[in-house]
Protein backbone atom coordinates (compact mmCIF):
# COMPACT_ATOMS: atom_id res chain seq x y z
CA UNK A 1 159.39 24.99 61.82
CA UNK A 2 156.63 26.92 60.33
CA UNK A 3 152.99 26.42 60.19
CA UNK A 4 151.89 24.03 57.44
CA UNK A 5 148.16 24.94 56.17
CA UNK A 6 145.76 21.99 55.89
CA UNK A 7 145.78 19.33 52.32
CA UNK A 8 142.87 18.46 53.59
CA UNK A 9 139.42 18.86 55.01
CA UNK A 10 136.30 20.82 54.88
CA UNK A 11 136.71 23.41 51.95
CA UNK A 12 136.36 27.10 52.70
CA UNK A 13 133.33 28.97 51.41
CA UNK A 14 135.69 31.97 50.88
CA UNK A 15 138.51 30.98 49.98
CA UNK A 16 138.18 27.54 48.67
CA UNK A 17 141.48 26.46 50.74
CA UNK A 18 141.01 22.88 52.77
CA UNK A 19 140.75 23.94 56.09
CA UNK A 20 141.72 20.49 58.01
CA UNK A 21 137.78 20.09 59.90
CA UNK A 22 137.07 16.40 59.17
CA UNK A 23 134.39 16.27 61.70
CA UNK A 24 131.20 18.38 63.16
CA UNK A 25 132.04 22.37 62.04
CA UNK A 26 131.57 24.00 65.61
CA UNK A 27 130.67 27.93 65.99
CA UNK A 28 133.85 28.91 66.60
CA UNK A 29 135.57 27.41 63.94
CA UNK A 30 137.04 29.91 61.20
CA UNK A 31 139.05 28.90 58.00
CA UNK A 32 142.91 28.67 58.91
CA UNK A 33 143.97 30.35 55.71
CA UNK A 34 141.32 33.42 55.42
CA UNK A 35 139.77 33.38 58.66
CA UNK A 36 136.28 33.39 57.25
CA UNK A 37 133.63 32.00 59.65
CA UNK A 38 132.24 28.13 58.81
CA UNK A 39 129.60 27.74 60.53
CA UNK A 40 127.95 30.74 58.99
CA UNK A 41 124.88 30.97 56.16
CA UNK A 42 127.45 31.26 53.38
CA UNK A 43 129.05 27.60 54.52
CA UNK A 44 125.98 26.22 54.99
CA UNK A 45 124.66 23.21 52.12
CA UNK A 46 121.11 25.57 52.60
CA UNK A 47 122.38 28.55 51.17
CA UNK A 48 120.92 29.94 48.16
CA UNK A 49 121.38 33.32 47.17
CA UNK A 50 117.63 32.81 44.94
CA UNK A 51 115.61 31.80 47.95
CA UNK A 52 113.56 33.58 50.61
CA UNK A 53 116.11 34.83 53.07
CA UNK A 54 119.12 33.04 50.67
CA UNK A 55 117.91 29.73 52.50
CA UNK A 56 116.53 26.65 50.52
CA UNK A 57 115.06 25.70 54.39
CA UNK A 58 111.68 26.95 55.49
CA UNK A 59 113.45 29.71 58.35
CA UNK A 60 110.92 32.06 60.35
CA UNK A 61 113.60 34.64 60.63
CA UNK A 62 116.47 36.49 58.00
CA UNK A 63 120.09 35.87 59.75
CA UNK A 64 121.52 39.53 58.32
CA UNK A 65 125.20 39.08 58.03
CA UNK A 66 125.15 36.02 56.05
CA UNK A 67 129.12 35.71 56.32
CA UNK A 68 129.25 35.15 60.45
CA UNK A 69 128.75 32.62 62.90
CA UNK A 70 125.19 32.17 64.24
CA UNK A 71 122.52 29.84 65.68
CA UNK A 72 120.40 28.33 63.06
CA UNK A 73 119.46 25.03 64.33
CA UNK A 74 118.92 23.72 60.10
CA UNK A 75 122.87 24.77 60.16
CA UNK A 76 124.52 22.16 57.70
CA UNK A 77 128.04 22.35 56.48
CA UNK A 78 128.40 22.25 52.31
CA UNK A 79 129.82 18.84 52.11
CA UNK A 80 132.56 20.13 49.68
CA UNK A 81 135.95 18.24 50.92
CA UNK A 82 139.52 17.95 49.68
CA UNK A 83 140.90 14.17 50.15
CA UNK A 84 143.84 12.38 48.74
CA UNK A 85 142.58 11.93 44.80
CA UNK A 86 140.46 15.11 44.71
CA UNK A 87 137.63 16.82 46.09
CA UNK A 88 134.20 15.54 46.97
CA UNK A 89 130.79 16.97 47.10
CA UNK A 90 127.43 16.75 48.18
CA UNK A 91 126.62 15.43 44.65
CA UNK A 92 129.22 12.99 44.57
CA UNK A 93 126.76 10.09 45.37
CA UNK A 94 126.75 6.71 44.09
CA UNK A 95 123.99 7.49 41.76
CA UNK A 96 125.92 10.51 40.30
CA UNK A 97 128.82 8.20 40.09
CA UNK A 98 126.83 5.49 38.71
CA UNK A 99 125.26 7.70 35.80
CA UNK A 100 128.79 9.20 34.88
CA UNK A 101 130.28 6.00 34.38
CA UNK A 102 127.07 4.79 32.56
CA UNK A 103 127.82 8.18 30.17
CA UNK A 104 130.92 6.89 29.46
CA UNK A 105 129.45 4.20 27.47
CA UNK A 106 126.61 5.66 25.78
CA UNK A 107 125.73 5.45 22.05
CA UNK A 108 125.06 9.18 21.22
C-alpha cells in the first residue's frame, strides 16, 4: 500500500501541505511532503521579514539561514493547522470569532 501524506496537522511554511505534527515541533522534524525544516525561523509565529534580524522577539544574535533547523530558545511554531472543517490560526481566537460573528449583524 502506498504512503498516504498527512489531512492533517501543523501546516508547512513552504509548502502549505498538513504535515501530521499535532504536538511539540522537535529539531528534527521536516515537512513530509517538501522536506522543508519546521523548527526553523521561517516556521516560527516570530518571524517577520520587517523586523531586526526578521524576528518580532528581542534576539542578541541573526540566525543566517533562516530556512534550517536551529537553537533559538524564543522558537515558537506558527500555529497555522489543518483540522476536520478547515484550518486554524493563531488569530483564530474567541475574540476574533466573537467580532466576526458580531460583523455579521452590523447596521452599516
Amino acid at each position: 500500500m502506498p504512503h498516504q501524506p498527512p489531512t492533517d496537522g501543523l501546516m508547512c511554511w513552504s509548502c502549505g501541505k498538513p504535515t501530521g505534527i499535532l504536538g511539540k515541533v522537535t529539531r528534527s522534524d521536516e515537512c513530509p511532503n517538501c522536506m522543508a525544516s519546521l523548527r526553523s525561523c521561517r516556521g516560527c509565529r516570530h518571524f517577520d521579514p520587517t523586523r531586526r534580524y526578521q524576528c518580532r522577539e528581542n534576539v542578541d544574535k541573526n540566525i543566517v539561514d533562516k530556512d534550517k533547523n536551529n537553537f533559538c530558545d524564543m522558537f515558537q511554531p506558527r500555529d497555522v493547522f489543518k483540522k476536520p472543517g478547515g484550518i486554524s490560526t493563531q488569530s483564530d481566537t474567541k475574540d476574533s470569532r466573537k467580532k466576526s460573528f458580531d460583523d455579521l449583524f452590523k447596521d452599516d
